[in-house]
Protein backbone atom coordinates (compact mmCIF):
# COMPACT_ATOMS: atom_id res chain seq x y z
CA UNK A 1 10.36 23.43 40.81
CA UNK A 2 9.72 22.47 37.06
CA UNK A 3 8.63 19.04 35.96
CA UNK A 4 10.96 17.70 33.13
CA UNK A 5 9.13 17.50 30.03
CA UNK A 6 9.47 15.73 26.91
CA UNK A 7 12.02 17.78 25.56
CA UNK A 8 14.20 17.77 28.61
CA UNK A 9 13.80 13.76 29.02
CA UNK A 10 15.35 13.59 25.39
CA UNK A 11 17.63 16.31 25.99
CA UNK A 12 18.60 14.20 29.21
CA UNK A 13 18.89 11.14 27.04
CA UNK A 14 21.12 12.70 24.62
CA UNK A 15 23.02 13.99 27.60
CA UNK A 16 23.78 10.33 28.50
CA UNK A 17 24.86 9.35 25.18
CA UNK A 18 27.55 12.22 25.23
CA UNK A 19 28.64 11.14 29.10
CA UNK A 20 29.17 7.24 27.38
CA UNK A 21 30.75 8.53 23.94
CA UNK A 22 33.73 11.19 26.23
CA UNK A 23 34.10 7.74 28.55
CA UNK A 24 37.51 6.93 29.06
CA UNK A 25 38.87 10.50 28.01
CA UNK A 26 39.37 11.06 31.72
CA UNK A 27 40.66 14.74 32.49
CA UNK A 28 41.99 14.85 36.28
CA UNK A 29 41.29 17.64 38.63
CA UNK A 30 44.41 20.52 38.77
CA UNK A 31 45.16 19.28 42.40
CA UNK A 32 48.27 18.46 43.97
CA UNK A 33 49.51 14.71 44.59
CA UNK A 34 48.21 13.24 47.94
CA UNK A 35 45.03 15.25 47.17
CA UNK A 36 41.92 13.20 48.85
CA UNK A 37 39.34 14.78 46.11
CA UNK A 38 40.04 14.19 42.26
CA UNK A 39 37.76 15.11 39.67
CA UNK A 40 37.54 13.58 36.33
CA UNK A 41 35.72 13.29 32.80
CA UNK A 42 34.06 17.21 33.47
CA UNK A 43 32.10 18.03 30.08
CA UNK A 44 29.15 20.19 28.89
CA UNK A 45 27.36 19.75 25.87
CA UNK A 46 27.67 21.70 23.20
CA UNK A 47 25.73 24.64 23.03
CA UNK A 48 24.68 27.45 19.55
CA UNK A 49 23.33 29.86 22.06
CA UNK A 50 24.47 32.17 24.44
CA UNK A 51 22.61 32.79 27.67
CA UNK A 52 21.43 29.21 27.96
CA UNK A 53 21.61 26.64 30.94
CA UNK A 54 23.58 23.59 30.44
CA UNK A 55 24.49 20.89 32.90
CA UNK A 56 28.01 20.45 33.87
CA UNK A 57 28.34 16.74 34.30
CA UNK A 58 31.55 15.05 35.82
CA UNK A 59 32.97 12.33 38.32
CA UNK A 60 34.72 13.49 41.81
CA UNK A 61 36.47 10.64 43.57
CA UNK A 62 36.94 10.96 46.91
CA UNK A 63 39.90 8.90 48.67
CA UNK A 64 39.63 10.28 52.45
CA UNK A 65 37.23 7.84 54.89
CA UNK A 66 35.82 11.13 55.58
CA UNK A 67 32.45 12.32 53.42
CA UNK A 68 33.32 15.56 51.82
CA UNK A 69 30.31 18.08 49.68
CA UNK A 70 30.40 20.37 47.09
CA UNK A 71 29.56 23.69 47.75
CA UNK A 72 29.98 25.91 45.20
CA UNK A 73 31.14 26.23 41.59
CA UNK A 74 32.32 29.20 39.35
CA UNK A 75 32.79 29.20 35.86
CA UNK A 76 33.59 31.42 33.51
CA UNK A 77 31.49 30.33 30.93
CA UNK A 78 28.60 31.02 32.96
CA UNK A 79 27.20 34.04 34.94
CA UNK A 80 25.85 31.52 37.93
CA UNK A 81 25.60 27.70 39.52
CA UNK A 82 23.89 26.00 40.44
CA UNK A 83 23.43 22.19 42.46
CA UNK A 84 20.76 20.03 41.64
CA UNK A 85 18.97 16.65 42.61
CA UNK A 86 16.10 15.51 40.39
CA UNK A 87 13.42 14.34 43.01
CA UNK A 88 11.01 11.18 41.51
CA UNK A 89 8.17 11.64 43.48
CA UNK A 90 4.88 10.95 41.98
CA UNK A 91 3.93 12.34 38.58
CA UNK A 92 7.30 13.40 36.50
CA UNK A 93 10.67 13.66 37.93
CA UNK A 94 11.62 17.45 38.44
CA UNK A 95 14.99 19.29 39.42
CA UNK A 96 15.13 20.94 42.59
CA UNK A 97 17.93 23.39 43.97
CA UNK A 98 20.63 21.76 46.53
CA UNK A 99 23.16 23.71 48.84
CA UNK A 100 25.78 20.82 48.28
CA UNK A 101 26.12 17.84 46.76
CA UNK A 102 27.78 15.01 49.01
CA UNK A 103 30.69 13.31 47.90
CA UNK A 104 30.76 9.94 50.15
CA UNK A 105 33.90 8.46 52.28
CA UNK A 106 36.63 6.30 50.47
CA UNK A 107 33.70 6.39 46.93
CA UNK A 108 32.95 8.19 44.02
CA UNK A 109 29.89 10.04 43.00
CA UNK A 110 29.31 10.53 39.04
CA UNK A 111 27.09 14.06 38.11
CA UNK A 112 24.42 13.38 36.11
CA UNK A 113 21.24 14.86 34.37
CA UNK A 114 19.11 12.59 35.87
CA UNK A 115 20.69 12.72 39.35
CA UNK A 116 22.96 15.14 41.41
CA UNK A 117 24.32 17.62 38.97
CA UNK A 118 25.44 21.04 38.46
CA UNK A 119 23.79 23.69 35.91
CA UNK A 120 25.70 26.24 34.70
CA UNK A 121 23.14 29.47 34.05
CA UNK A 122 23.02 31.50 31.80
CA UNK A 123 25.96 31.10 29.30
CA UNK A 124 28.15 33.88 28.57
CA UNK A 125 29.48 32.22 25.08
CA UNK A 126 28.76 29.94 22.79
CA UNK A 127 30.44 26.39 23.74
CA UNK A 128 31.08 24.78 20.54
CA UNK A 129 32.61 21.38 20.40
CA UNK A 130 36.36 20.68 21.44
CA UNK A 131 36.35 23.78 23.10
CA UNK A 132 37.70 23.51 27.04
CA UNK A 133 37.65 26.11 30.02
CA UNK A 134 38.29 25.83 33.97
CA UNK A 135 35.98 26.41 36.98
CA UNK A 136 36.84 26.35 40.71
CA UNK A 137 34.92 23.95 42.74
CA UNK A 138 34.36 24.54 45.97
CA UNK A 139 34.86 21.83 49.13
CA UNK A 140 33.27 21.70 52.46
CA UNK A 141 36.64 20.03 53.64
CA UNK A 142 39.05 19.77 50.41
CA UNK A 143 38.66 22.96 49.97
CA UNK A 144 39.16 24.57 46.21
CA UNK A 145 40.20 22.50 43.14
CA UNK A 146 40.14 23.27 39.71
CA UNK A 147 39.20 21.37 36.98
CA UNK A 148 39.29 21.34 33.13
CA UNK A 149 35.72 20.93 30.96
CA UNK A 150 35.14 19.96 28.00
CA UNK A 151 32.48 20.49 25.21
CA UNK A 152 31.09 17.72 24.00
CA UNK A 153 27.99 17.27 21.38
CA UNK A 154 25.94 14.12 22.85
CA UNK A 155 25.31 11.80 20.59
């Protein structure tokens, strides 16, 4: 468990500016009408490097009165998952490793760096801007859905 240092914070910060400037370009989940879970607004920023970690950022919506979690996500643009929580104890707020991320009853949740969100690890490509790609997320009740990200430069 790694405190966030200065660079991540204004990585993080960046990372919010990106989330506000993709706003309302809100890309739906690939799941069927009458689906309970929808997903929307999925993005990564942009990234020069291969073999990086990036945070996969996004909103799920969840219409059932029954809570729902995410389990697990696979990408192709990355070689591993995984879900976070950033804990703000005392000293400097630091990521720590979830098995799920709840998705609450008849609400929304919205990933973010500074909350619950996803890393992707270890990048198998470069993700340059406007570039999109799928990965399957995994439901404790929905079950599977996939969903459309985009790359996005935060700015």
């Amino acid at each position: 468990m790694a405190a966030i240092g200065a660079a991540r914070r204004r990585y993080l910060n960046a990372a919010q500016a990106g989330a506000l400037a993709f706003g309302l370009a809100n890309v739906s989940a690939f799941a069927g009408e009458g689906q309970a879970l929808q997903v929307s607004n999925a993005w990564v920023p942009v990234s020069d490097t291969q073999g990086v970690d990036v945070p996969l950022l996004m909103t799920i919506k969840n219409q059932s009165t029954e809570a729902d979690a995410l389990l697990r996500v696979s990408c192709p643009a990355a070689n591993f998952s995984e879900k976070h929580t950033v804990d703000r104890g005392e000293g400097a707020p630091a990521m720590r490793a979830i098995k799920s991320i709840p998705v609450p009853a008849a609400g929304e949740i919205t990933l973010k760096p500074e909350a619950y969100h996803v890393m992707l690890l270890q990048t198998r490509q470069v993700l340059a801007e406007g570039d999109t790609f799928s990965c399957s997320l995994m439901f404790q009740k929905a079950g599977k859905l996939e969903t459309e990200v985009h790359v996005i430069r935060p700015r």
